[in-house]
C-alpha atoms as a PDB file:
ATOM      1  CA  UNK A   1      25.499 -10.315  21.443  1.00  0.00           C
ATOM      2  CA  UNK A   2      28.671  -9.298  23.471  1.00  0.00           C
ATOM      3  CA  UNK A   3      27.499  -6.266  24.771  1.00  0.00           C
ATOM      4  CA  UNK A   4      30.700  -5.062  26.012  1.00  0.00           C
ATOM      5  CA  UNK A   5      31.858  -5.069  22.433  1.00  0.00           C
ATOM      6  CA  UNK A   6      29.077  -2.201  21.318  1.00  0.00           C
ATOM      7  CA  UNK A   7      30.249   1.275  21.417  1.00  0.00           C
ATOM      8  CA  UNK A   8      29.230   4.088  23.763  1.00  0.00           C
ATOM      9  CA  UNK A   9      27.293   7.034  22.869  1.00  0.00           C
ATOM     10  CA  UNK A  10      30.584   9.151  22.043  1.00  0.00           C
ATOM     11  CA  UNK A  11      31.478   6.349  19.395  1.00  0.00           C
ATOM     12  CA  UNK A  12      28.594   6.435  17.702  1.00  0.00           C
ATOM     13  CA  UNK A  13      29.142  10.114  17.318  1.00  0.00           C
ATOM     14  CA  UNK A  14      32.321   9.420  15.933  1.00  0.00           C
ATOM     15  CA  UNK A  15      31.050   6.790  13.682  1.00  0.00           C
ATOM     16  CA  UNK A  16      28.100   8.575  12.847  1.00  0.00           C
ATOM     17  CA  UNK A  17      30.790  11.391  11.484  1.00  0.00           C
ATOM     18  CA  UNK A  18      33.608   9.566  10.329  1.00  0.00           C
ATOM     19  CA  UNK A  19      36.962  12.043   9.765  1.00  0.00           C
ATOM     20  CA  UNK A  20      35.322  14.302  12.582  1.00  0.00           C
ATOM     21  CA  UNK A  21      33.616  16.261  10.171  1.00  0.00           C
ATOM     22  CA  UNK A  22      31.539  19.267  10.632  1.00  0.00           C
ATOM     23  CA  UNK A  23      28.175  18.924  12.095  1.00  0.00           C
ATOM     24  CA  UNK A  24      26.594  20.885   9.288  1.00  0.00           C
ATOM     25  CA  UNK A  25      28.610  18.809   6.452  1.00  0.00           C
ATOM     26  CA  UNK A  26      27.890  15.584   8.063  1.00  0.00           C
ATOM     27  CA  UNK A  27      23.639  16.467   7.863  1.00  0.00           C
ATOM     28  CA  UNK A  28      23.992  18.302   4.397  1.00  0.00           C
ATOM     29  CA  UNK A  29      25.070  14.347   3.045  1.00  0.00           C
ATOM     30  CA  UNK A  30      21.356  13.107   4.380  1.00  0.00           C
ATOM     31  CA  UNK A  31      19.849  16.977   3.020  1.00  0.00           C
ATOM     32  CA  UNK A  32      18.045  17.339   6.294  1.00  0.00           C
ATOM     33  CA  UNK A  33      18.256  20.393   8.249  1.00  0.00           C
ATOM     34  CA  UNK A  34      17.921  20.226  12.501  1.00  0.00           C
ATOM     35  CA  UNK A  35      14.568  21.279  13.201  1.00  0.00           C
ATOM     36  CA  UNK A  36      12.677  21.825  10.029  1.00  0.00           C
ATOM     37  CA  UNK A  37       8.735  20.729  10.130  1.00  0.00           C
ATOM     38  CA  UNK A  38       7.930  17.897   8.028  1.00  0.00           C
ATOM     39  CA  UNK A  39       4.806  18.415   5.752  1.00  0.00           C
ATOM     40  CA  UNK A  40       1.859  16.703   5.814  1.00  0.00           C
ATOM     41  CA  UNK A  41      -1.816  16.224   4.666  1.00  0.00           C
ATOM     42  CA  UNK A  42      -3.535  16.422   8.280  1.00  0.00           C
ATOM     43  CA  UNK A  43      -5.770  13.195   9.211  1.00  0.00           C
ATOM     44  CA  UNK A  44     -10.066  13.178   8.613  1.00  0.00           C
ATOM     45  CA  UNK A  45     -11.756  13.424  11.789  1.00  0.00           C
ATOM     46  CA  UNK A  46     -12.430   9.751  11.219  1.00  0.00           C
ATOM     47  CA  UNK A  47      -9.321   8.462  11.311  1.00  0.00           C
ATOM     48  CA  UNK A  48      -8.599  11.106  14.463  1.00  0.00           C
ATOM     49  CA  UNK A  49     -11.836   9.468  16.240  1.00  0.00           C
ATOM     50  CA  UNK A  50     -10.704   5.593  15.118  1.00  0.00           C
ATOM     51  CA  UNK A  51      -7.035   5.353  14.877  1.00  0.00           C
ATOM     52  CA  UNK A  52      -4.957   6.301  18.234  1.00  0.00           C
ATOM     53  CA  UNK A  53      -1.458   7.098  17.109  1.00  0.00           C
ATOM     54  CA  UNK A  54      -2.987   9.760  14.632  1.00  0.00           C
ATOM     55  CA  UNK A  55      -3.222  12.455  16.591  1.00  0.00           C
ATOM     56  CA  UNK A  56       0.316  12.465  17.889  1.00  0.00           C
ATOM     57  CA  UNK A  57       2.599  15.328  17.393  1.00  0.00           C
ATOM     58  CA  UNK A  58       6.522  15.697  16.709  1.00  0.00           C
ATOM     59  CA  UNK A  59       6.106  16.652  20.767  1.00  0.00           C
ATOM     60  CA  UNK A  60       4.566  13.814  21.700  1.00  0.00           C
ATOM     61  CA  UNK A  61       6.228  11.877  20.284  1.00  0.00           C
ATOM     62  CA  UNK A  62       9.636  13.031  21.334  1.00  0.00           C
ATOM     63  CA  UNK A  63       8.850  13.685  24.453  1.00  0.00           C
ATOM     64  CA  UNK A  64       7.656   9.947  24.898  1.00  0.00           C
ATOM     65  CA  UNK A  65      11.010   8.988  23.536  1.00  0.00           C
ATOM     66  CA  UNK A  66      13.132  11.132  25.773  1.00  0.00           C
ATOM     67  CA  UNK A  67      11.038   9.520  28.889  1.00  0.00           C
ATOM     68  CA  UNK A  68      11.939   6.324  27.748  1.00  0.00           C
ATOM     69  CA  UNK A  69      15.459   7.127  27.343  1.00  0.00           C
ATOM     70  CA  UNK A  70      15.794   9.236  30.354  1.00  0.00           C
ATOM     71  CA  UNK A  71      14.897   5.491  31.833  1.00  0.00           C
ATOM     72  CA  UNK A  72      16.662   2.841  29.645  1.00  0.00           C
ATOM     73  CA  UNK A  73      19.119   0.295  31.063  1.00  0.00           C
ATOM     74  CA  UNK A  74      17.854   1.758  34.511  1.00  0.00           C
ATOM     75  CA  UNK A  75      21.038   3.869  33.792  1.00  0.00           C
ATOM     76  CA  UNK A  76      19.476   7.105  31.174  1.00  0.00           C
ATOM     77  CA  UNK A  77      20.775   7.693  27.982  1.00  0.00           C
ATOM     78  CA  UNK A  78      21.614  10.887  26.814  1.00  0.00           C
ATOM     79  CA  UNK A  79      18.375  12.259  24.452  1.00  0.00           C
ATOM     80  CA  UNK A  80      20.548  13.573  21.015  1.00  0.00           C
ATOM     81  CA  UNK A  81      18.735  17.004  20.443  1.00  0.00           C
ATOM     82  CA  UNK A  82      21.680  18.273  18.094  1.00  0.00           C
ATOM     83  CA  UNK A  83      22.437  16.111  15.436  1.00  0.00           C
ATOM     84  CA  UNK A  84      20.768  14.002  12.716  1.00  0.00           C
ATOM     85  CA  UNK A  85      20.238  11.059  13.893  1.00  0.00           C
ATOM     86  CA  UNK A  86      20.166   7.025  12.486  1.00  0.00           C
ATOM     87  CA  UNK A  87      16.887   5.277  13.378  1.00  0.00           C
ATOM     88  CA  UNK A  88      16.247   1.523  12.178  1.00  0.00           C
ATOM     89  CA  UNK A  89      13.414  -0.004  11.825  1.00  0.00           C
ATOM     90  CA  UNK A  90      12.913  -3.852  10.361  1.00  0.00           C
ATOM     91  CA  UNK A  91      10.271  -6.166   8.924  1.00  0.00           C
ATOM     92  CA  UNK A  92       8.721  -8.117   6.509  1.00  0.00           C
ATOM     93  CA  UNK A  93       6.379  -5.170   4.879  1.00  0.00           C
ATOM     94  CA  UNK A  94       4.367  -7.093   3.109  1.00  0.00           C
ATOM     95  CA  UNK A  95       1.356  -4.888   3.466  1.00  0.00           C
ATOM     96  CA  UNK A  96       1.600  -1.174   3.990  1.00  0.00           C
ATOM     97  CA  UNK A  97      -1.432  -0.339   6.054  1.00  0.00           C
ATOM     98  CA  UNK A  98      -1.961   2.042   8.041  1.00  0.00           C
ATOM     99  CA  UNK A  99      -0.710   0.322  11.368  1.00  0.00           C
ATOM    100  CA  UNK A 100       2.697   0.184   9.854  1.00  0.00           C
ATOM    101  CA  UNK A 101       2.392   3.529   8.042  1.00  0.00           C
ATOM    102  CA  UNK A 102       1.748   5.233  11.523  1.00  0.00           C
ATOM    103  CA  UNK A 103       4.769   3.261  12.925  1.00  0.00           C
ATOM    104  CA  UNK A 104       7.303   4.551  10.468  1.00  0.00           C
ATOM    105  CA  UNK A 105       5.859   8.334  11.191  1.00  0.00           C
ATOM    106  CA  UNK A 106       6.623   7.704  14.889  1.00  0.00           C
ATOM    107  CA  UNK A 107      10.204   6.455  14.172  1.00  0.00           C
ATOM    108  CA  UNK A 108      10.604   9.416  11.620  1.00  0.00           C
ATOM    109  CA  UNK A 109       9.560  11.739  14.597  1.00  0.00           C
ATOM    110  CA  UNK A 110      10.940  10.730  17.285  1.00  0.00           C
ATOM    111  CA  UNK A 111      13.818  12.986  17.406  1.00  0.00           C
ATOM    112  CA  UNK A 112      14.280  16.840  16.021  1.00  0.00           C
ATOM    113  CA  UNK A 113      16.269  14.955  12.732  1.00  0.00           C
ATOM    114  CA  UNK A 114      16.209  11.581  11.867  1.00  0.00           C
ATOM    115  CA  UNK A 115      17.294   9.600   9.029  1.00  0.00           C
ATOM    116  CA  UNK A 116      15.089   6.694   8.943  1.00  0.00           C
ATOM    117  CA  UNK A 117      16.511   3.280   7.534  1.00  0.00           C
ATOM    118  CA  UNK A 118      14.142   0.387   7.062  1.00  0.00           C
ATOM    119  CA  UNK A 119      15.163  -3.268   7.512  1.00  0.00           C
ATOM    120  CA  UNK A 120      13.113  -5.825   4.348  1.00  0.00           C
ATOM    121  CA  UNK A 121      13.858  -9.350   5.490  1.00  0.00           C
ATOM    122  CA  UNK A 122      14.390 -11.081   2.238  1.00  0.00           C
ATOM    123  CA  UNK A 123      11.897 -13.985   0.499  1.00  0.00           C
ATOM    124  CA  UNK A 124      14.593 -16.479   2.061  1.00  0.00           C
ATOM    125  CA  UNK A 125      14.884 -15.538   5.813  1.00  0.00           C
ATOM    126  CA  UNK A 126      10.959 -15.363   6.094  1.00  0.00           C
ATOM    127  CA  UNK A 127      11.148 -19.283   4.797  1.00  0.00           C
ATOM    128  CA  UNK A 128      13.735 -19.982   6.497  1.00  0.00           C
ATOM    129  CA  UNK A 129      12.874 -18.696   9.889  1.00  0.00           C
ATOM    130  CA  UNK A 130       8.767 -19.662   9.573  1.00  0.00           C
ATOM    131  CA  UNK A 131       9.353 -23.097   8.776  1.00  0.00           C
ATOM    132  CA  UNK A 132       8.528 -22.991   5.150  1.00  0.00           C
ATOM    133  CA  UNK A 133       4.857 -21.733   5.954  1.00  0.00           C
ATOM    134  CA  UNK A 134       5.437 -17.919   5.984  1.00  0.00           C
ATOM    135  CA  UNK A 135       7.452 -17.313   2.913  1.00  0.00           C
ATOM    136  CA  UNK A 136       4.710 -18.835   0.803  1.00  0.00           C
ATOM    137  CA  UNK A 137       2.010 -16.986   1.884  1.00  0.00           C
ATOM    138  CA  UNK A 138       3.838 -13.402   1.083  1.00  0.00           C
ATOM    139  CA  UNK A 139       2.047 -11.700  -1.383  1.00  0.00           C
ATOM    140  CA  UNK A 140       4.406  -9.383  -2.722  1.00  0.00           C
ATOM    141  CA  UNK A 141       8.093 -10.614  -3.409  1.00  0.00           C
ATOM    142  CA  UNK A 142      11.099  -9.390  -1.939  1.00  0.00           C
ATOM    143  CA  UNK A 143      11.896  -6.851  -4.660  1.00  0.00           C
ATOM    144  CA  UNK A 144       8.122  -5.253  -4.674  1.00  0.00           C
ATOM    145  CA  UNK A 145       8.644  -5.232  -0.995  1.00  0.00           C
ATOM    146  CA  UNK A 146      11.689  -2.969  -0.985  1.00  0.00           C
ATOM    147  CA  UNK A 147       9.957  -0.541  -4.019  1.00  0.00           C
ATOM    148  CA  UNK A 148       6.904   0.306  -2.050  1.00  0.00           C
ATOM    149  CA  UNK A 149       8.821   1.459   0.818  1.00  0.00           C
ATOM    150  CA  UNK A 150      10.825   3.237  -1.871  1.00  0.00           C
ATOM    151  CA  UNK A 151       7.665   5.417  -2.409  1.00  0.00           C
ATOM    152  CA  UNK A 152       7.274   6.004   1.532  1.00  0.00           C
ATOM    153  CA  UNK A 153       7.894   9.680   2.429  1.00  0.00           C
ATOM    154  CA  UNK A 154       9.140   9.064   6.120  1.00  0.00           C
ATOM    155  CA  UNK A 155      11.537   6.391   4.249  1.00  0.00           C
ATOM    156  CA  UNK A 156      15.276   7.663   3.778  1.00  0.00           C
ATOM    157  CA  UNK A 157      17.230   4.705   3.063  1.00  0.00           C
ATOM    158  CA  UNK A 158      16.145   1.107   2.557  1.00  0.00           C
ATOM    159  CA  UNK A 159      18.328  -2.193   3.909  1.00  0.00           C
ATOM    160  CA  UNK A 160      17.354  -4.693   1.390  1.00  0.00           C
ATOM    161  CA  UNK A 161      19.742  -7.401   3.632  1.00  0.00           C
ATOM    162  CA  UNK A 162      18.126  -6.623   6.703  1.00  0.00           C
ATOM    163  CA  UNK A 163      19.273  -9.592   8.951  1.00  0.00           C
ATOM    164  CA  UNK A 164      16.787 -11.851  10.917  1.00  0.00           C
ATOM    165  CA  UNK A 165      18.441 -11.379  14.244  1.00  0.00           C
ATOM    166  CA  UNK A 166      20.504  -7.562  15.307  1.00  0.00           C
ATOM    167  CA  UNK A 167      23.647  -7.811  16.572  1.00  0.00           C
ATOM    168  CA  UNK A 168      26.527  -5.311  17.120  1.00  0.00           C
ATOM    169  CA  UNK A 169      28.691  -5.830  14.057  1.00  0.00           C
ATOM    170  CA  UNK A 170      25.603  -5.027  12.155  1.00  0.00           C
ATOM    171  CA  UNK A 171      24.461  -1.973  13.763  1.00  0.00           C
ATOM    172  CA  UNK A 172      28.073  -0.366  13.937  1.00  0.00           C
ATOM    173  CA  UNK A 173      28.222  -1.179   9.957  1.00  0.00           C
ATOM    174  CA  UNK A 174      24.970   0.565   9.274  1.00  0.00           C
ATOM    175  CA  UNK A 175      26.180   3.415  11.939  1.00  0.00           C
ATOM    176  CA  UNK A 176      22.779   3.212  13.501  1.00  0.00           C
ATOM    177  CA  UNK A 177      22.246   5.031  16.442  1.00  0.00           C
ATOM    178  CA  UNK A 178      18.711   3.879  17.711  1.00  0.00           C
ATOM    179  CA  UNK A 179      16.302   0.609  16.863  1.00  0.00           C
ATOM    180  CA  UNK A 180      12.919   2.135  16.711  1.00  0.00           C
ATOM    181  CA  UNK A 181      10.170  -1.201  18.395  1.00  0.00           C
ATOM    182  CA  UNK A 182       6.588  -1.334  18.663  1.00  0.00           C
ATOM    183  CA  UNK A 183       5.570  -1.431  22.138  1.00  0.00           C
ATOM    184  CA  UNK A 184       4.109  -4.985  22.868  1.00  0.00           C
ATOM    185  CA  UNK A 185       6.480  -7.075  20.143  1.00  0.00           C
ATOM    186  CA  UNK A 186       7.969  -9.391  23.102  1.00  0.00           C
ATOM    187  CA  UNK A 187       4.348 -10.614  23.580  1.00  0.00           C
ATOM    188  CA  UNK A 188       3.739 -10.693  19.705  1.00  0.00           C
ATOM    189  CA  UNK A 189       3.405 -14.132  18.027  1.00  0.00           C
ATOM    190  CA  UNK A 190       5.256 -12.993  14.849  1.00  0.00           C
ATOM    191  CA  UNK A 191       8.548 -12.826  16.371  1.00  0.00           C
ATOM    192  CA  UNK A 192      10.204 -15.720  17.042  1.00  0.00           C
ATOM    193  CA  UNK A 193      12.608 -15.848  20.180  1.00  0.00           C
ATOM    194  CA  UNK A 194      16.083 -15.462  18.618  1.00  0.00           C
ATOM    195  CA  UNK A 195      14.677 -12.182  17.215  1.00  0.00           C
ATOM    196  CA  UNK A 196      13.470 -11.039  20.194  1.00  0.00           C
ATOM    197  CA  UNK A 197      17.213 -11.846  21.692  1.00  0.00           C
ATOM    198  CA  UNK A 198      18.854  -9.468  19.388  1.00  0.00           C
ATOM    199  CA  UNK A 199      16.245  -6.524  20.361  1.00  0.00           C
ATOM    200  CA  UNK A 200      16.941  -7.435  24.131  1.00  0.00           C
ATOM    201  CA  UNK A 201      20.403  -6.589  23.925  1.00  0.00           C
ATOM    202  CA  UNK A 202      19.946  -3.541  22.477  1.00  0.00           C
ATOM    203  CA  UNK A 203      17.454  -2.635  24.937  1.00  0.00           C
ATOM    204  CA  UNK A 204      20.304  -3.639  27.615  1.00  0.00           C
ATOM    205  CA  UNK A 205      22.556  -0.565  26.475  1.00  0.00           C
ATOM    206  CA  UNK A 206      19.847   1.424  25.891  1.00  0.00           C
ATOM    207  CA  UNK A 207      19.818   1.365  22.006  1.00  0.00           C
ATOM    208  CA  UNK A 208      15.880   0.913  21.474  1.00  0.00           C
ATOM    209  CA  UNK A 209      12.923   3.281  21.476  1.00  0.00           C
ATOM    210  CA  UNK A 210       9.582   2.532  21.336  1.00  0.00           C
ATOM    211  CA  UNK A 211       6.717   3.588  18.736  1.00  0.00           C
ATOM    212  CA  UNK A 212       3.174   3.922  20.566  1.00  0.00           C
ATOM    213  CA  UNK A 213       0.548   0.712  19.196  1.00  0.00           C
ATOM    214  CA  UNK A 214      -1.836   1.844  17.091  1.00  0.00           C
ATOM    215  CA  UNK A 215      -5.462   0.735  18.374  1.00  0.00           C
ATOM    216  CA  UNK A 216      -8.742   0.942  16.723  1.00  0.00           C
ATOM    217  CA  UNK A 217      -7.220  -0.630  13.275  1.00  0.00           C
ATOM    218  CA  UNK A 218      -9.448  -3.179  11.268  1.00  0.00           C
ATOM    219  CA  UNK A 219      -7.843  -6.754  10.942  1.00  0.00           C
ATOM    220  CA  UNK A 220     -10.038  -7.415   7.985  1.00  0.00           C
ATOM    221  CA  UNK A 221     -12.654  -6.199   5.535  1.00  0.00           C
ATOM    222  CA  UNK A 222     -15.824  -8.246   5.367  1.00  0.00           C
ATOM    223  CA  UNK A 223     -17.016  -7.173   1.697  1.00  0.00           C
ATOM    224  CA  UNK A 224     -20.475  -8.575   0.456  1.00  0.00           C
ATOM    225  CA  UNK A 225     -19.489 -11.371  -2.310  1.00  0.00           C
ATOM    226  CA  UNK A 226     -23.380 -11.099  -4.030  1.00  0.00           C
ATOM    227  CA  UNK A 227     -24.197  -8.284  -6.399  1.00  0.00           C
ATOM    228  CA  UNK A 228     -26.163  -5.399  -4.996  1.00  0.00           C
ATOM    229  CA  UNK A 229     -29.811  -5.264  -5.364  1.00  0.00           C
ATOM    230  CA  UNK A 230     -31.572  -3.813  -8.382  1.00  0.00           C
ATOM    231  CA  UNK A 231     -34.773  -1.182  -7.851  1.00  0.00           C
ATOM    232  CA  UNK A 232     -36.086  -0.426 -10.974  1.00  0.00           C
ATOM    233  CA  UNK A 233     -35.031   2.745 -10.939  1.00  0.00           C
ATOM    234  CA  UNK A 234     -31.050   1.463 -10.252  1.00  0.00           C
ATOM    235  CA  UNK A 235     -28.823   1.132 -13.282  1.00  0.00           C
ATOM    236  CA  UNK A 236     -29.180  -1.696 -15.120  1.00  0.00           C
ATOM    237  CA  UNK A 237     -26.045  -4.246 -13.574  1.00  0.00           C
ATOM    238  CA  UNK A 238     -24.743  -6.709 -16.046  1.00  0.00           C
ATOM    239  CA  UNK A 239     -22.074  -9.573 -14.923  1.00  0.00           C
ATOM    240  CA  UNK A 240     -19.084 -10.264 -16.224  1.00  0.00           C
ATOM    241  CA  UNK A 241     -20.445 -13.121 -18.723  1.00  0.00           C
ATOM    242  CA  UNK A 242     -22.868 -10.842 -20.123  1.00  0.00           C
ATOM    243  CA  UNK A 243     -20.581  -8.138 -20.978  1.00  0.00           C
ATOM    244  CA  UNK A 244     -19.822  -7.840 -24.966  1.00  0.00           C
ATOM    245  CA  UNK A 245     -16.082  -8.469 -25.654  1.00  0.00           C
ATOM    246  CA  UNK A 246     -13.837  -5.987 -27.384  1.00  0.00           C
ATOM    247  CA  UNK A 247     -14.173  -6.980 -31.476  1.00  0.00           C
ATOM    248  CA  UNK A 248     -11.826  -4.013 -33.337  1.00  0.00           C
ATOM    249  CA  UNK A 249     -13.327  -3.283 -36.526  1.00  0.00           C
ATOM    250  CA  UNK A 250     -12.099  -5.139 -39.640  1.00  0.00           C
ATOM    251  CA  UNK A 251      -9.741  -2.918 -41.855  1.00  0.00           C
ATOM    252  CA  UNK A 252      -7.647  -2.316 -38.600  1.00  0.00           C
ATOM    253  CA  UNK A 253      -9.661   1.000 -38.886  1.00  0.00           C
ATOM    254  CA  UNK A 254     -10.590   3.634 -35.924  1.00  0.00           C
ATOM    255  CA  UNK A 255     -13.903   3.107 -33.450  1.00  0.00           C
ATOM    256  CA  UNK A 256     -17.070   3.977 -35.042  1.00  0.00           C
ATOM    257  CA  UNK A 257     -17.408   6.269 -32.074  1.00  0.00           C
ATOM    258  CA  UNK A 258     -21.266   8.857 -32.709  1.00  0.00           C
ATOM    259  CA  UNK A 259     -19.033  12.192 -31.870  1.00  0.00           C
ATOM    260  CA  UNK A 260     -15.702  11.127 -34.549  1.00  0.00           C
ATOM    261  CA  UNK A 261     -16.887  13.170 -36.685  1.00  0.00           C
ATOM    262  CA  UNK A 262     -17.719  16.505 -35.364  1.00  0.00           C
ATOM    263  CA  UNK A 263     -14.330  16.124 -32.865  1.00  0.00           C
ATOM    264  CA  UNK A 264     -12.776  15.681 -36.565  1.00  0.00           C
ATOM    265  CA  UNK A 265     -13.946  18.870 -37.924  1.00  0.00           C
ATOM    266  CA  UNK A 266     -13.168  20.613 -34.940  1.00  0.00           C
END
């Protein structure tokens, strides 16, 4: 990436308002306004106890981003506090747990306003870039990928192209302002080194901030495989070969359900 080619913090503000438009005009087109609380259903003690990103507030979590800002490029970069502002965030989202769930609140709340755009690296680039091995084992396609983030309520806009690697030309087209990266990903296995190239350029001129980990998450669910044990008080358990099939009645007529008839006369 030729870094001297990405614009500075005053022409992002320009491109994130093209024409010079009003401040007000240019946040009514995302319908956000600056400052207002974003609702939602506060987590069980559980997941409070278990899960340690859940407990983070709008503060915290913007006052972690402004400290890592205040520090970026060894130079500072001024923290936007006025303005709505573009945060990306990419992947393969193949499974929406609660690790990545978490992560999208963080990049949703790291400033006062953001509008959140999420990156779905199509069925292709995941072959491509894996080797053949990772497209194959997706379990949702490309399409069912993009649709479930649809449904997402920290979600704003979705980037069905999202490219493999970042560059300049790409984040000026998509007038994003800031690349929102889990702490740890240059260590991770899952991203391969040109990726990690693009996302250290960025981090260069001070266009990244980082979303908090989430520890205490379970990598998998061990569930029993054998049918639970009968007292003979339980419920009697039948399998799946001993169930009765569906026969409709001959005629084409209704269920001979006991209560038809006095529903009828109702």
């Amino acid at each position: 990436m030729d870094t001297s080619s990405v614009l500075s913090d005053e022409d992002y503000d320009v491109i994130s308002n093209p024409g010079q438009r009003s401040l007000e005009s240019s946040v009514t087109d995302f319908g956000h306004v600056l400052g207002s609380p974003t609702r939602e259903i506060p987590p069980t003690d559980a997941a409070r106890h278990s899960l340690s990103t859940v407990s983070l507030t709008p503060a915290d979590i913007q006052a972690y981003v402004r400290t890592a800002l205040s520090t970026a490029a060894g130079r500072g970069v001024k923290y936007p506090a006025d303005r709505t502002v573009r945060v990306y965030v990419d992947g393969v989202f193949d499974a929406l747990d609660a690790g990545r769930m978490l992560r999208l609140r963080q990049a949703k709340l790291s400033f006062a306003s953001v509008h959140l755009m999420v990156g779905v690296f199509p069925d292709e680039a995941c072959h491509v870039q894996s080797g053949g091995g990772s497209a194959a084992a997706l379990k949702h396609p490309h399409l069912e990928r993009c649709e479930a983030l649809r449904h997402v309520k920290w979600v704003d806009e979705i980037v069905p192209d999202a490219p493999w690697v970042l560059d300049d030309a790409f984040m000026i087209n998509k007038r994003i302002d800031y690349v929102a990266l889990e702490e740890g990903s240059s260590v991770n296995p899952e991203f391969d080194k040109e990726r990690l190239k693009g996302y250290d350029e960025l981090k260069k001129i001070g266009r990244v901030i980082p979303t908090r980990r989430t520890f205490g998450l379970v990598s998998k669910l061990t569930i029993p495989s054998s049918p639970p044990s009968h007292s003979a008080d339980a419920t009697p358990y039948k399998s799946t070969s001993e169930l009765e099939p569906y026969t409709p009645q001959q005629g084409g007529g209704p269920l001979a359900l006991p209560w038809r008839d006095s529903v009828e006369r109702c």
